[in-house]
C-alpha atoms as a PDB file:
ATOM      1  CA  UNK A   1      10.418  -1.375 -15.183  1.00  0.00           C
ATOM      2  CA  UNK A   2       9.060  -1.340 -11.490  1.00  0.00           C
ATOM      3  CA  UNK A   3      10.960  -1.326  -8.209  1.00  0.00           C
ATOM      4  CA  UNK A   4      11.216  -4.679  -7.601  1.00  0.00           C
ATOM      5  CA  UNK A   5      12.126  -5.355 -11.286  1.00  0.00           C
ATOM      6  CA  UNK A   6      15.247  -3.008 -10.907  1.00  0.00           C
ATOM      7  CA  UNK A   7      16.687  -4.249  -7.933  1.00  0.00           C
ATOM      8  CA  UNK A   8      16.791  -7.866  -8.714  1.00  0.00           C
ATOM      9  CA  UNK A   9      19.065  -7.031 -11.352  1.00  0.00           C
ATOM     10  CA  UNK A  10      21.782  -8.537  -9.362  1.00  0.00           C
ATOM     11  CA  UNK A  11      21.822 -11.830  -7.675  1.00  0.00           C
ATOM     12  CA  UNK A  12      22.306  -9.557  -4.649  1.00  0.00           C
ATOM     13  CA  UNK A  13      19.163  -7.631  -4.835  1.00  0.00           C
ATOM     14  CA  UNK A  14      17.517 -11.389  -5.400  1.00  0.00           C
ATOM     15  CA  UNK A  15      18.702 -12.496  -2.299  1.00  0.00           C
ATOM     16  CA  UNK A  16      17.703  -8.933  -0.287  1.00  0.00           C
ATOM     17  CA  UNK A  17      14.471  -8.942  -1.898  1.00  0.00           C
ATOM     18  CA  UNK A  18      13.758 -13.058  -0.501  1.00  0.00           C
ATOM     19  CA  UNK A  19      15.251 -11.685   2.822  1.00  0.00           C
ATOM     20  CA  UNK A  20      12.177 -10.137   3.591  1.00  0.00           C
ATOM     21  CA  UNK A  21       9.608 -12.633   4.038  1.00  0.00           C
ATOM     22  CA  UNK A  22      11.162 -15.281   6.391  1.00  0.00           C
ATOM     23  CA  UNK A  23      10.168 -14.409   9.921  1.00  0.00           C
ATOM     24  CA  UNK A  24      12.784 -12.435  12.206  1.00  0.00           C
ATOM     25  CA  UNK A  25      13.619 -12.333  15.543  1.00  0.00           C
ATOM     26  CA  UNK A  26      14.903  -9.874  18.398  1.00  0.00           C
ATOM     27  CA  UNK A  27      16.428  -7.763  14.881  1.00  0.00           C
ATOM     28  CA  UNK A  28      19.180 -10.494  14.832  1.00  0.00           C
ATOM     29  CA  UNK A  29      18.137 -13.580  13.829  1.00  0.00           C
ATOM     30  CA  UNK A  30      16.761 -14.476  10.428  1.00  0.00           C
ATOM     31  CA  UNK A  31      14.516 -17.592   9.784  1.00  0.00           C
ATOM     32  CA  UNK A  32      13.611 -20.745   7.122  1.00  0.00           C
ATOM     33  CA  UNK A  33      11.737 -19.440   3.875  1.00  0.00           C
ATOM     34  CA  UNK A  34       8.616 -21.615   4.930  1.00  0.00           C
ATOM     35  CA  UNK A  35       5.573 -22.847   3.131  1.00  0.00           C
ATOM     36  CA  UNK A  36       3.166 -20.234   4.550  1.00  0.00           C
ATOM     37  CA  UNK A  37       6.126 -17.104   3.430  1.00  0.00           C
ATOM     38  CA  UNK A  38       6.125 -18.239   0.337  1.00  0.00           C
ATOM     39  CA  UNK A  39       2.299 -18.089   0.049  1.00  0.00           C
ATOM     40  CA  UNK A  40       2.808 -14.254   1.262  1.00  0.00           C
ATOM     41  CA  UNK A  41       5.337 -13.258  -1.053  1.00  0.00           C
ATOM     42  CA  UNK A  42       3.738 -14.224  -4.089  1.00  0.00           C
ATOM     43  CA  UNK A  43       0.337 -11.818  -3.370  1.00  0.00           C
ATOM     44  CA  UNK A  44       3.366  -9.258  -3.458  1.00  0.00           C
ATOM     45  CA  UNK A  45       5.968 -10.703  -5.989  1.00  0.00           C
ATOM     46  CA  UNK A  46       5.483 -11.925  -9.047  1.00  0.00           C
ATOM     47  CA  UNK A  47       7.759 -15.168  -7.793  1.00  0.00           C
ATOM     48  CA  UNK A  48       7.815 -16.531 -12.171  1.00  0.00           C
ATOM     49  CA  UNK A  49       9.858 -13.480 -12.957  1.00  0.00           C
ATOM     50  CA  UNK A  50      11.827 -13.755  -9.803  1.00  0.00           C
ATOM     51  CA  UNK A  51      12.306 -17.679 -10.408  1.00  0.00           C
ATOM     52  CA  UNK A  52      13.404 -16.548 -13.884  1.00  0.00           C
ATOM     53  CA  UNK A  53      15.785 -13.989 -12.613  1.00  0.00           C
ATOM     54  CA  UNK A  54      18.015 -16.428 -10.674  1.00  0.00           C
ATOM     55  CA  UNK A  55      17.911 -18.840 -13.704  1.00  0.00           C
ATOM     56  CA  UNK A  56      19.288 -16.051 -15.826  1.00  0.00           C
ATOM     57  CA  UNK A  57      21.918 -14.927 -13.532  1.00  0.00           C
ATOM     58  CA  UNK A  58      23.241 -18.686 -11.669  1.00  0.00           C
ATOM     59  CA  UNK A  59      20.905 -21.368 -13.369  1.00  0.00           C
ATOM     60  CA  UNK A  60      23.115 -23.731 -11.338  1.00  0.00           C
ATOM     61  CA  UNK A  61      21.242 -22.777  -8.310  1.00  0.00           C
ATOM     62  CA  UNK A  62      18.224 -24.064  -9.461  1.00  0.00           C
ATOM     63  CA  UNK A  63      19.565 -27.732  -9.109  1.00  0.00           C
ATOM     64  CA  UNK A  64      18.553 -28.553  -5.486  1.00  0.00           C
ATOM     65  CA  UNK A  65      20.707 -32.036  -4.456  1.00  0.00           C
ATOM     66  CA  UNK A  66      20.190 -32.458  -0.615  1.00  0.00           C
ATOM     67  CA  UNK A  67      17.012 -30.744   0.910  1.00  0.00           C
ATOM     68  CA  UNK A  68      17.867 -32.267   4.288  1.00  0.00           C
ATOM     69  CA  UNK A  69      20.402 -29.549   4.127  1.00  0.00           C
ATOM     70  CA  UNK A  70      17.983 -26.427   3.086  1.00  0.00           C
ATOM     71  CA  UNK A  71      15.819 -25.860   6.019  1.00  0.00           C
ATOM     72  CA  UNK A  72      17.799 -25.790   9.495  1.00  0.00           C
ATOM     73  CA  UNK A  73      17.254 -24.595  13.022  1.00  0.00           C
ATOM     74  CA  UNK A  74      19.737 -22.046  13.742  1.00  0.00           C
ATOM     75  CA  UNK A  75      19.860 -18.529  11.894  1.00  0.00           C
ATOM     76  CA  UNK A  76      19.761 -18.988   8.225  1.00  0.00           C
ATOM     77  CA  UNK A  77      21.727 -17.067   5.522  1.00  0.00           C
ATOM     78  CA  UNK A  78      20.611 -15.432   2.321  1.00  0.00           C
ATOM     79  CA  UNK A  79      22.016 -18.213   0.941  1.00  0.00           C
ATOM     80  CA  UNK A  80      19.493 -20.771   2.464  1.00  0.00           C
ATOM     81  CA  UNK A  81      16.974 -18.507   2.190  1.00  0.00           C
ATOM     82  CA  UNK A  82      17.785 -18.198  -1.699  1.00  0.00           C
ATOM     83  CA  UNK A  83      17.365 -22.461  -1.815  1.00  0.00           C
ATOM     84  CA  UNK A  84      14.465 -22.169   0.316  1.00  0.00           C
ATOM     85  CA  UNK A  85      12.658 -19.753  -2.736  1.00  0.00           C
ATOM     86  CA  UNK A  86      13.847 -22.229  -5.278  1.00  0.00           C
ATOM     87  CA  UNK A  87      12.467 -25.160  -3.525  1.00  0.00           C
ATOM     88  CA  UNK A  88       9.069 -23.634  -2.628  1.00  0.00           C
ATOM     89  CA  UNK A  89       8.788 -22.475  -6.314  1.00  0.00           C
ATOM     90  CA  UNK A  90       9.952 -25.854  -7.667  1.00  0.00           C
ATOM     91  CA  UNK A  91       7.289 -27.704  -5.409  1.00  0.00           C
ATOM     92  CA  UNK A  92       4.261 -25.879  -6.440  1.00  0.00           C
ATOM     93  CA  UNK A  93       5.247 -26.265 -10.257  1.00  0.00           C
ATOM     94  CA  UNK A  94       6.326 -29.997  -9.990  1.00  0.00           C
ATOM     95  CA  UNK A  95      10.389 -29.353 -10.931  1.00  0.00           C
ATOM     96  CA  UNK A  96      11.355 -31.049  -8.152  1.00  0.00           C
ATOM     97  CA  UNK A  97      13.716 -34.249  -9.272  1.00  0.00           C
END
């Protein structure tokens, strides 16, 4: 088991390990999980067996019903960020409803 493997053995370290790649600002302000993020974090994660991981733990999170609501403007939560992942991955593998 690697690093990453072992700390996203919680939906916790999921979340802290997605934290990462949305851009940051003035070490206060987190941003939207965007398109080109996404792109990034997958030459670093493998995002199937992080994808997996969150179905594992909540597979209810992996039903996205408003995406109006994902991205927003002000600072955005783990939680968002979380739903970002999940949409980005969804998108590129057509599991989008």
């Amino acid at each position: 088991m690697n690093y990453i493997e072992h700390n996203i053995d919680t939906m916790e370290g999921v979340k802290k390990l997605i934290r990462n790649f949305p851009a940051f600002w003035n070490n206060e302000y987190h941003g939207n999980l965007e398109e080109q993020n996404y792109q990034y974090m997958k030459e670093l994660v493998d995002v199937e067996k992080l994808y997996d991981r969150i179905k594992s733990l909540e597979p209810d999170l992996l039903k996205i019903d408003n995406l109006i609501d994902i991205f927003v403007d002000e600072t955005v939560s783990e939680d968002k960020n979380l739903q970002q992942f999940i949409y980005w991955y969804q998108k590129e593998n057509d599991l989008l409803n």
